[in-house]
N, C-alpha and C. Protein backbone atom coordinates (compact mmCIF):
# COMPACT_ATOMS: atom_id res chain seq x y z
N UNK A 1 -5.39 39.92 22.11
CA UNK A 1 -4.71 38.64 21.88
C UNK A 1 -4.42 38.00 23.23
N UNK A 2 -5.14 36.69 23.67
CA UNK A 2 -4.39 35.74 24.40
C UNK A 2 -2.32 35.91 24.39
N UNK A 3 -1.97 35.89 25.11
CA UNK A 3 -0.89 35.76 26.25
C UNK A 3 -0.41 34.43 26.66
N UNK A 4 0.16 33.68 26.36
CA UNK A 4 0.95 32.08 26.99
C UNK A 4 2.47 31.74 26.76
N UNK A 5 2.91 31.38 27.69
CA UNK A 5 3.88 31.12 27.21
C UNK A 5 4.35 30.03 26.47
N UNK A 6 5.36 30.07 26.06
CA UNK A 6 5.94 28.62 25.21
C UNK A 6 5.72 27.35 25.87
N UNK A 7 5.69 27.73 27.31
CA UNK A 7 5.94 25.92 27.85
C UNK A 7 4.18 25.70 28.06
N UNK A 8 3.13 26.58 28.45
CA UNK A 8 2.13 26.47 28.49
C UNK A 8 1.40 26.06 26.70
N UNK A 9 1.86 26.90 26.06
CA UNK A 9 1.67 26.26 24.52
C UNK A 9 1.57 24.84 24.01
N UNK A 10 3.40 24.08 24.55
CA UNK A 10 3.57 22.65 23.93
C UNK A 10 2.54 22.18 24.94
N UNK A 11 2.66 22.64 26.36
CA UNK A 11 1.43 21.66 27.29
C UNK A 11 0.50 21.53 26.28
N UNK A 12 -0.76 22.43 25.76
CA UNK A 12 -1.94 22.38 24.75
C UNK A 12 -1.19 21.42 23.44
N UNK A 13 -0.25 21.42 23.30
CA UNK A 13 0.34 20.20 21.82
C UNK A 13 0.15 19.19 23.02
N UNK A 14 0.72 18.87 23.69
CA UNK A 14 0.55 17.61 24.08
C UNK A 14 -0.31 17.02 24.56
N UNK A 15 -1.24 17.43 24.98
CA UNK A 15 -2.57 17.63 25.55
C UNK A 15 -3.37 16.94 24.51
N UNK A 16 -3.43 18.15 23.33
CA UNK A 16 -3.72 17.55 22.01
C UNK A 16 -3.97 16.03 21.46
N UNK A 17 -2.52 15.85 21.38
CA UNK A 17 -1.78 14.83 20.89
C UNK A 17 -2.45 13.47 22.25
N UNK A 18 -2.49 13.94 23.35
CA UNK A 18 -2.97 12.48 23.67
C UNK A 18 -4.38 12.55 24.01
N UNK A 19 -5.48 13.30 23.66
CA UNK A 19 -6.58 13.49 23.07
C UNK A 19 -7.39 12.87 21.70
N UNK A 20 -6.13 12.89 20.89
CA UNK A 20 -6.66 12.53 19.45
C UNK A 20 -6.80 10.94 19.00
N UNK A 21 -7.10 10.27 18.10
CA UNK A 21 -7.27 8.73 18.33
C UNK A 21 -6.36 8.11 18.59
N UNK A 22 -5.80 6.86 19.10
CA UNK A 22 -4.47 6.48 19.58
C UNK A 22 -4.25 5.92 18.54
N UNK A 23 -5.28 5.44 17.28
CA UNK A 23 -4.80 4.32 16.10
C UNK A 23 -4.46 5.49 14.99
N UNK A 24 -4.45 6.86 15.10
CA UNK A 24 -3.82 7.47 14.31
C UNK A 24 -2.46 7.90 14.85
N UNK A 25 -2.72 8.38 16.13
CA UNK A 25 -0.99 8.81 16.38
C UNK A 25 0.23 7.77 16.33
N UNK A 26 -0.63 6.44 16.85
CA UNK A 26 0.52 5.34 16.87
C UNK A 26 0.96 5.10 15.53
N UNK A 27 0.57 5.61 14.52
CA UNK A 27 1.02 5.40 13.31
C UNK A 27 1.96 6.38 12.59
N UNK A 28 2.09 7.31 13.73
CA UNK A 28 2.87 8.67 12.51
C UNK A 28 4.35 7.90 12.91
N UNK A 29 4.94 8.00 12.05
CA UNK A 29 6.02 7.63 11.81
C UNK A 29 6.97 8.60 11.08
N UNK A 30 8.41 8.90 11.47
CA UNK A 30 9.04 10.03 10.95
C UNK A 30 8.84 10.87 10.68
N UNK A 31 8.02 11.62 12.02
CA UNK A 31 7.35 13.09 12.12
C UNK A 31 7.58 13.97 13.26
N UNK A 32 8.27 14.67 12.86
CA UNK A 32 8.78 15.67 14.13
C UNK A 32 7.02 16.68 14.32
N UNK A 33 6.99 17.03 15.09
CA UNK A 33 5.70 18.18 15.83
C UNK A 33 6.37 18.61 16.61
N UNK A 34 6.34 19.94 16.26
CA UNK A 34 6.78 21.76 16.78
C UNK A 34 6.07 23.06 16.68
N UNK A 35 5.96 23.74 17.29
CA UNK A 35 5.36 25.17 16.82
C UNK A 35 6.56 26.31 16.89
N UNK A 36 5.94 27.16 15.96
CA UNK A 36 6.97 28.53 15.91
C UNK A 36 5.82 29.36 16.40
N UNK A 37 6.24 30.66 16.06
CA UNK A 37 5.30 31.61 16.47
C UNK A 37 4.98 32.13 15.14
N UNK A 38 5.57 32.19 13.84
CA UNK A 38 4.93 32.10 12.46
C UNK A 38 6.09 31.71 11.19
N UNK A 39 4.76 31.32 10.82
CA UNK A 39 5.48 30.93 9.55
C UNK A 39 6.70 32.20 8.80
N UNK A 40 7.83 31.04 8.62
CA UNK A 40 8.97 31.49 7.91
C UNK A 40 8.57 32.74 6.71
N UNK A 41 9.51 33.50 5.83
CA UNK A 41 8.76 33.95 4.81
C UNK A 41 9.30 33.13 3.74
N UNK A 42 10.03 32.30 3.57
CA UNK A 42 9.87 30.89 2.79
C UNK A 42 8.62 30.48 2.59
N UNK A 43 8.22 29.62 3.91
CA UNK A 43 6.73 29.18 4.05
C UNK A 43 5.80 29.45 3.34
N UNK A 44 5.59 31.01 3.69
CA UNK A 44 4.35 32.15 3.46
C UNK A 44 4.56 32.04 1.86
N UNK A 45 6.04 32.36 1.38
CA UNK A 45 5.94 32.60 -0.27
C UNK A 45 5.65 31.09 -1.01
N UNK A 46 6.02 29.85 -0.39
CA UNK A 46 5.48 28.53 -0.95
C UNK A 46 4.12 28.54 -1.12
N UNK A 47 3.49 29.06 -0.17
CA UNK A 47 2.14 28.48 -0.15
C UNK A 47 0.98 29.82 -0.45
N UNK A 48 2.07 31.05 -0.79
CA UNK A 48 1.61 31.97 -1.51
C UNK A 48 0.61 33.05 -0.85
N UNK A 49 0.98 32.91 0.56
CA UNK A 49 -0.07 33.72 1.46
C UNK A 49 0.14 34.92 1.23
N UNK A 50 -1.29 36.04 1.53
CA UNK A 50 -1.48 37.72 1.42
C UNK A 50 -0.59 37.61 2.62
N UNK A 51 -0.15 38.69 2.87
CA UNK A 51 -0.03 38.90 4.28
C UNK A 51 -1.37 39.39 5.11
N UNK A 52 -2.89 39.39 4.76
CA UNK A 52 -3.47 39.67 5.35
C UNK A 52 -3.87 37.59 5.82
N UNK A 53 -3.17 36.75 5.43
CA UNK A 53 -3.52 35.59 5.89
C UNK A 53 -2.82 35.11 6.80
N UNK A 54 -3.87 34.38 7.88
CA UNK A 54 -2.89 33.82 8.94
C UNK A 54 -2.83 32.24 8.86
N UNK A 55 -2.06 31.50 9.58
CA UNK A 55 -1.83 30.12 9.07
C UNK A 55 -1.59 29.64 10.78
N UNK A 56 -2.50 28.46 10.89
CA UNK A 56 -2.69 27.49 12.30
C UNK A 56 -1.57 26.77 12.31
N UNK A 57 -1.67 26.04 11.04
CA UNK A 57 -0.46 24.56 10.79
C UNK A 57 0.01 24.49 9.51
N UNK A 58 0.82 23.52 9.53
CA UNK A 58 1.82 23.60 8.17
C UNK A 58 2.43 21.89 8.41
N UNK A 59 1.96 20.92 7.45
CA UNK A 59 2.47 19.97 7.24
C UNK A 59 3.38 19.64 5.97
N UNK A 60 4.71 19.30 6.27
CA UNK A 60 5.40 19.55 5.35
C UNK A 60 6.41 17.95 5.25
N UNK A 61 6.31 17.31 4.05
CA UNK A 61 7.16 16.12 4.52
C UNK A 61 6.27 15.46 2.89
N UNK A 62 6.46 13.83 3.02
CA UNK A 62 5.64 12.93 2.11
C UNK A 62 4.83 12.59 2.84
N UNK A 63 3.52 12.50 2.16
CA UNK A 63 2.44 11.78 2.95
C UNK A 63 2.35 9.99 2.68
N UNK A 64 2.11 9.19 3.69
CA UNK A 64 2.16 7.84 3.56
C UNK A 64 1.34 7.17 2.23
N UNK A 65 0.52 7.95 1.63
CA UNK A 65 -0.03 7.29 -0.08
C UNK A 65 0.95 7.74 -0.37
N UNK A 66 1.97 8.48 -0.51
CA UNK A 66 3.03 8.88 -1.36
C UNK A 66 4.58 8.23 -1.34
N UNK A 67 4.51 7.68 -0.30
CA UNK A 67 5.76 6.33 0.15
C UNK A 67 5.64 5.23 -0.73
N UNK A 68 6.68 4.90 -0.88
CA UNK A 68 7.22 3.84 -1.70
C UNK A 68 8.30 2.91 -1.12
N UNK A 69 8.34 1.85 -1.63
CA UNK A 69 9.82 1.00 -1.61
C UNK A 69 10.56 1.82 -0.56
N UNK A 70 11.46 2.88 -1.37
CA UNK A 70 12.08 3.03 -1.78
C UNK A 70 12.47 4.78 -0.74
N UNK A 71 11.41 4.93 0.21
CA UNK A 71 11.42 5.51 1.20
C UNK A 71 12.17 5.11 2.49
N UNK A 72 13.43 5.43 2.83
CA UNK A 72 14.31 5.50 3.62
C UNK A 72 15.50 6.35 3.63
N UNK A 73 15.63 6.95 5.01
CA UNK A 73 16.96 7.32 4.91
C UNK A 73 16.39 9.17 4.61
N UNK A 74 15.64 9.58 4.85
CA UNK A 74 14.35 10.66 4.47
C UNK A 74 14.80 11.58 6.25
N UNK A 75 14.67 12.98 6.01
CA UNK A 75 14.56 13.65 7.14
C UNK A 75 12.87 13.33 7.62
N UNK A 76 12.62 13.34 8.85
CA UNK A 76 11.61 13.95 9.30
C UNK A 76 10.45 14.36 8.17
N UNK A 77 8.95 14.29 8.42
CA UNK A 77 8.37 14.87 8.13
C UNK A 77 8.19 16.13 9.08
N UNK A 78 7.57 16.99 8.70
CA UNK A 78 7.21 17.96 9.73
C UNK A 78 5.61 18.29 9.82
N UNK A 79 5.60 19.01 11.27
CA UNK A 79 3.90 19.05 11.69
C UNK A 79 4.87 20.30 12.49
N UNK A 80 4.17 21.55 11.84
CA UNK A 80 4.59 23.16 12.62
C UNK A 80 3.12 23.89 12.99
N UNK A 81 2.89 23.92 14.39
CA UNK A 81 1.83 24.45 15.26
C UNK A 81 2.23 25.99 15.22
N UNK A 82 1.56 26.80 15.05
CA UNK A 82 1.82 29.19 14.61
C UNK A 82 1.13 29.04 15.64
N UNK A 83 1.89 29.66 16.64
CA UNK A 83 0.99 30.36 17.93
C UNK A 83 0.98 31.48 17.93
N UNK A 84 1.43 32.53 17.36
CA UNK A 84 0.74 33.58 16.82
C UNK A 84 -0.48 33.63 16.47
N UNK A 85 -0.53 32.91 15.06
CA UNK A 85 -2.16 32.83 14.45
C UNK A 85 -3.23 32.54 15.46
N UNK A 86 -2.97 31.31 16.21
CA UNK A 86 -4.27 30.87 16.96
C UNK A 86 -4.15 31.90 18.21
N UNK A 87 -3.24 32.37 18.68
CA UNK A 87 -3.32 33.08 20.07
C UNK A 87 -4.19 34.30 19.57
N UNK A 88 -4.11 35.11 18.34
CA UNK A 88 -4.95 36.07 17.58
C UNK A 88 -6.10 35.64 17.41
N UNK A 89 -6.38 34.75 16.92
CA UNK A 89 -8.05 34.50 16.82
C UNK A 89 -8.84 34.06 17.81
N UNK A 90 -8.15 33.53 19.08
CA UNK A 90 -8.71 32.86 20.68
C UNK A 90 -9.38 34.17 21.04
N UNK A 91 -9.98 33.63 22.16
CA UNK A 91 -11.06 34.33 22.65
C UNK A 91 -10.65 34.35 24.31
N UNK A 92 -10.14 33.09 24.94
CA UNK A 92 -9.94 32.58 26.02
C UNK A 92 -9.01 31.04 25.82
N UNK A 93 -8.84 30.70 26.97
CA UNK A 93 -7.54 29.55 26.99
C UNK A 93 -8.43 28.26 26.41
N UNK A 94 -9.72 28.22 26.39
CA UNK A 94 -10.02 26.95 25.90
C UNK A 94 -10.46 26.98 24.29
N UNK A 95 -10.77 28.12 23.61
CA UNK A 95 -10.28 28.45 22.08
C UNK A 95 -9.09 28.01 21.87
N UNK A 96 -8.07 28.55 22.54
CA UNK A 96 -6.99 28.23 22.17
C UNK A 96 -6.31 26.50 21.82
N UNK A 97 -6.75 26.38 22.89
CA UNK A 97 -6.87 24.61 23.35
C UNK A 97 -7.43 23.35 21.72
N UNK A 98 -8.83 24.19 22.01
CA UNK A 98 -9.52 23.73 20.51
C UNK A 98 -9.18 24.08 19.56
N UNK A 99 -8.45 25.05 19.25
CA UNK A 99 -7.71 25.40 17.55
C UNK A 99 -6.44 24.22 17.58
N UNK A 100 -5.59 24.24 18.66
CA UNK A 100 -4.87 23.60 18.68
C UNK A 100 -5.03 21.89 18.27
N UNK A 101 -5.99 21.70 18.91
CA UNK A 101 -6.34 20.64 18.59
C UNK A 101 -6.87 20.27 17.39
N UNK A 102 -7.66 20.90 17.23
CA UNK A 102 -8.20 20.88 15.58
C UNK A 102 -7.29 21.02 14.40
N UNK A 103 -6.23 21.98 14.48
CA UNK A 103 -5.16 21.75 13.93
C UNK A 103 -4.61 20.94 13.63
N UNK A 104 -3.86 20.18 14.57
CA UNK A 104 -3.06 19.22 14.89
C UNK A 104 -3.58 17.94 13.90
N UNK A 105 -4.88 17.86 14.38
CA UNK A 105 -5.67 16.90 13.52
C UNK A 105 -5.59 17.20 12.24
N UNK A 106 -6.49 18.42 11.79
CA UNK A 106 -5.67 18.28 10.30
C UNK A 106 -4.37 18.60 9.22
N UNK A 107 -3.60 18.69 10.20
CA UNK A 107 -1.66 18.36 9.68
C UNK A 107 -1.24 17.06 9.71
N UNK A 108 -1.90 16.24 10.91
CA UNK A 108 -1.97 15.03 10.84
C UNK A 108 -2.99 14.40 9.55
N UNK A 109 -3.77 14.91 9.33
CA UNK A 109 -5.12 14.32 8.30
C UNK A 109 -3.66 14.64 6.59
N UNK A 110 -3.26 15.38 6.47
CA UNK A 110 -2.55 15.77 5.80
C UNK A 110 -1.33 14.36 5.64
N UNK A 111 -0.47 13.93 6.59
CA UNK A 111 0.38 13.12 6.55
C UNK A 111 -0.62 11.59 6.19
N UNK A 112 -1.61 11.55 6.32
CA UNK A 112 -2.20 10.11 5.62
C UNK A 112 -2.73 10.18 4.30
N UNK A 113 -2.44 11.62 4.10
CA UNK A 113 -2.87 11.62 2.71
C UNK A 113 -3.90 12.28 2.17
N UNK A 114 -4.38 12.83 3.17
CA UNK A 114 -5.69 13.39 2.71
C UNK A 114 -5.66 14.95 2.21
N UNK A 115 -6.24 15.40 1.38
CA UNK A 115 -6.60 16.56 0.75
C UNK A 115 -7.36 17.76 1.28
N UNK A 116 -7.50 19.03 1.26
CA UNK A 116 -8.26 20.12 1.94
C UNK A 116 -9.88 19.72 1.60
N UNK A 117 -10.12 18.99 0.44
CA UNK A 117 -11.42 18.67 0.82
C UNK A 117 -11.97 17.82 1.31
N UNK A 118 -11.26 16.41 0.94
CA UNK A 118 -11.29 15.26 1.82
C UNK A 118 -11.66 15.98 3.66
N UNK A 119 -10.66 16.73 4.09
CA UNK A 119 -10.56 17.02 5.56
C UNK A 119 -12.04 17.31 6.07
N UNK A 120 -11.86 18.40 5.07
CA UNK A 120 -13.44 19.21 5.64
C UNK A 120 -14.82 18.95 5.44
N UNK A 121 -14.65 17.76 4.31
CA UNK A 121 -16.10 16.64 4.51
C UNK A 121 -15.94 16.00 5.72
N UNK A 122 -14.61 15.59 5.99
CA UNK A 122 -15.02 14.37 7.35
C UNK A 122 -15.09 15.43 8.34
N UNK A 123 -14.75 16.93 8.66
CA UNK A 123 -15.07 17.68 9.69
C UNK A 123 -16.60 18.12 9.78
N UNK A 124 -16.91 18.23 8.51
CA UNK A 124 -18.83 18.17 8.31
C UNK A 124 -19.51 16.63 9.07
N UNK A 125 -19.34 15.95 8.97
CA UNK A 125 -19.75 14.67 9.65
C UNK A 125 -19.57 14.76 11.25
């Protein structure tokens, strides 16, 4: 397993983040982005993971097709980066870099609304 620390970590989030298109980020709106080192066991039992499964990201909040009127006054959405998971599956610091990023993108792909298959057609393209 890759080795980094926390402040070298958010560097790769932020890195990320001003990497990715500027007409999507300028749009997230009421979205906190953080990483833990893993998912809660809340989390894990919501979304029903083995424990032989590991998890990159976790977008958790309403997605903007799902806003209404009537949306205000709402905590945060959330966007949670597991550096556990990706530091386990890296190979070297620029795996790491690219999960991160790839991630990020689809937790973000998640807050506009999009679906696990939606994602991974437009990642086939």
């Amino acid at each position: 397993m890759i080795n980094i620390d926390d402040r070298q970590f958010e560097e790769f989030i932020n890195q990320a983040m001003d990497e990715l298109p500027r007409q999507y980020i300028e749009k997230l709106d009421n979205v906190a982005i953080i990483y833990e080192d893993e998912p809660t066991t809340e989390q894990r039992q919501k979304l029903r993971l083995r424990c032989d499964q590991d998890l990159y990201g976790l977008y958790e909040g309403i997605p903007l097709t799902r806003r209404g009127v009537g949306y205000n006054l709402v905590l945060p959405d959330k966007i949670t980066i597991f550096k556990k998971a990706i530091l386990m599956s890296a190979h070297d610091l620029h795996q790491v870099k690219a999960q991160v990023k790839h991630t990020l993108w689809h937790e973000i792909a998640h807050y506009y609304g999009l679906d696990h298959a939606r994602i991974h057609y437009l990642e086939q393209k």
